[in-house]
C-alpha atoms as a PDB file:
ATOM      1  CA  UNK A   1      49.545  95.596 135.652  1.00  0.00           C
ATOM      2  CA  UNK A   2      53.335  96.895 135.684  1.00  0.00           C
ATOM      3  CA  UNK A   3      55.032  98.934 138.220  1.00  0.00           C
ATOM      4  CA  UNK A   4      54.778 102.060 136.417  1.00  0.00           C
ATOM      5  CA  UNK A   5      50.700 101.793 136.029  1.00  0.00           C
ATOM      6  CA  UNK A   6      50.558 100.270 139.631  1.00  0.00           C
ATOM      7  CA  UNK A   7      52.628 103.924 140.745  1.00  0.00           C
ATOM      8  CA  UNK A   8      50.139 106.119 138.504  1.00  0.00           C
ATOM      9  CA  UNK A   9      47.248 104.838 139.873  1.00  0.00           C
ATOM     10  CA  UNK A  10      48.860 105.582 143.378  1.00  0.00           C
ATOM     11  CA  UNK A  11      49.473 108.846 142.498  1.00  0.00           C
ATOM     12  CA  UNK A  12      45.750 109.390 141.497  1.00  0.00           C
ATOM     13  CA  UNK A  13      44.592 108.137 144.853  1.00  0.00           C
ATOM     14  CA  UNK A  14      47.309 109.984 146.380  1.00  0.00           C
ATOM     15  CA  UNK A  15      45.747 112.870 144.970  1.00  0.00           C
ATOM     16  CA  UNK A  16      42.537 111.811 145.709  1.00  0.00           C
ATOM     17  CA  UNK A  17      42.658 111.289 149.141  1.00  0.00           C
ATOM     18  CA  UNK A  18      44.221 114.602 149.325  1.00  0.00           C
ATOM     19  CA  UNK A  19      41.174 116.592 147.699  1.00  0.00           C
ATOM     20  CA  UNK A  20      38.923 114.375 150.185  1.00  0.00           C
ATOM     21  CA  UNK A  21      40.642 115.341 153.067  1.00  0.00           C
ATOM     22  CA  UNK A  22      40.860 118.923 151.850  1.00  0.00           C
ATOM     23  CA  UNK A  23      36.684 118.779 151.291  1.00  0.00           C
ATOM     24  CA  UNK A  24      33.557 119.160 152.521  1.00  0.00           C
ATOM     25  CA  UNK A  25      32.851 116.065 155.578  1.00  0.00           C
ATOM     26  CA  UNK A  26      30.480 113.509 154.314  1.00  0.00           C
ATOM     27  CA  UNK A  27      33.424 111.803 152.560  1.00  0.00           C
ATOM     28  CA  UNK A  28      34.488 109.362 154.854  1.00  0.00           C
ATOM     29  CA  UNK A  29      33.577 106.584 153.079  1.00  0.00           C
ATOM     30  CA  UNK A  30      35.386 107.210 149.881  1.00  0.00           C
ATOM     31  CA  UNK A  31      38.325 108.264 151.991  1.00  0.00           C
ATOM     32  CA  UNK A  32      38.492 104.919 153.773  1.00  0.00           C
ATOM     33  CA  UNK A  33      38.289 102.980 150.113  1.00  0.00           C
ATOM     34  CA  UNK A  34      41.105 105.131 148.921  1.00  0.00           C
ATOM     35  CA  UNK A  35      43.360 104.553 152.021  1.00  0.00           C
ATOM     36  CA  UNK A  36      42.155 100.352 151.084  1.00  0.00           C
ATOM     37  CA  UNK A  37      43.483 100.686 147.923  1.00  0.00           C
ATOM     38  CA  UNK A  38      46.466 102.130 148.233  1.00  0.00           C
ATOM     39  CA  UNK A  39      47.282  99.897 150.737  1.00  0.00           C
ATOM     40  CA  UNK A  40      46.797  97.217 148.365  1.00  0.00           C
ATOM     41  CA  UNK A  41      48.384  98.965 145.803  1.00  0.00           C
ATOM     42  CA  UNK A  42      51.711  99.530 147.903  1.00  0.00           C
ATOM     43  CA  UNK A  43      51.781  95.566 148.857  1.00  0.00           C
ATOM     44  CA  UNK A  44      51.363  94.268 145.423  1.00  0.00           C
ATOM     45  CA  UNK A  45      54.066  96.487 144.352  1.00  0.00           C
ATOM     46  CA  UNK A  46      56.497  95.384 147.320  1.00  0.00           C
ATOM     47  CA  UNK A  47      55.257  91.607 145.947  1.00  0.00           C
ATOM     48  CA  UNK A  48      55.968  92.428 142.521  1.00  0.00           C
ATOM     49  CA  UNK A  49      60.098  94.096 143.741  1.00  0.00           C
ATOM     50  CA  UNK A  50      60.409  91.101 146.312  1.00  0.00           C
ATOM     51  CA  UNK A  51      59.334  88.548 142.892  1.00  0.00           C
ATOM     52  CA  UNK A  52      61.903  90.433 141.041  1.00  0.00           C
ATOM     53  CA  UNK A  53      64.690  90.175 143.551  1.00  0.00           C
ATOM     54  CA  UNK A  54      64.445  86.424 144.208  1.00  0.00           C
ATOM     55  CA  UNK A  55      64.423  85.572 140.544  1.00  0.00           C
ATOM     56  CA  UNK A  56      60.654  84.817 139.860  1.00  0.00           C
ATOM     57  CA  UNK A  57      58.328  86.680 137.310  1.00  0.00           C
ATOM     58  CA  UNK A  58      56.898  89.630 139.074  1.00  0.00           C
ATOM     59  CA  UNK A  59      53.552  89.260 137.284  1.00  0.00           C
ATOM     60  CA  UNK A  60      52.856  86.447 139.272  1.00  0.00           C
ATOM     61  CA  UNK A  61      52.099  88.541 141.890  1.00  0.00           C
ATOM     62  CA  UNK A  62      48.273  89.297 142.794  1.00  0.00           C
ATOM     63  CA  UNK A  63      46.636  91.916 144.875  1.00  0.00           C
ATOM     64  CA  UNK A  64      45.140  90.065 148.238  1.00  0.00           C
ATOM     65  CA  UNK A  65      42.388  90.990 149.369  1.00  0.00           C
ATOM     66  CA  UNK A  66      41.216  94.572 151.912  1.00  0.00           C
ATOM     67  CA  UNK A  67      41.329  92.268 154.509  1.00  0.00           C
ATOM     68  CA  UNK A  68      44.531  90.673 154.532  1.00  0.00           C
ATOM     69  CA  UNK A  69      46.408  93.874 153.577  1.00  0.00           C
ATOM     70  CA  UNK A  70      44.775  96.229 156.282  1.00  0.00           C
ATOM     71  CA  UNK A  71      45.198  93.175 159.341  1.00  0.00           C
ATOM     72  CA  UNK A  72      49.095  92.663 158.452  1.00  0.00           C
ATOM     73  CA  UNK A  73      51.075  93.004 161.008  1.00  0.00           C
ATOM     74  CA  UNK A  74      54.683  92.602 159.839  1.00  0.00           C
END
């Protein structure tokens, strides 16, 4: 996956999430998989740009896993 697929698919759950929050209740599970993913979608992007800057091949980065990315506390 490249940076400009990784941003599409945020943009789809971007516009996702909006629709669900926009909707009928009874979505609250999708909406909580959404936020997931984008989460992990954002950090292997920031891995991918921080591979990049140091000099090492930014498709050696790999998404980690729902919960590593939601428990980080930077």
């Amino acid at each position: 996956m490249n940076d400009k697929s990784i941003l599409q698919h945020i943009t789809e759950l971007v516009d996702e999430e909006h629709k669900l929050r926009d909707g009928a209740a009874g979505n609250d599970a999708r909406l909580k998989q959404v936020e997931v993913e984008l989460d992990q979608c954002w950090d292997l992007l920031r891995q991918r740009r921080a591979k990049r800057e140091f000099g090492e091949n930014p498709d050696n980065a790999t998404p980690r896993d729902p919960g590593t990315v939601e428990n980080y506390e930077g």
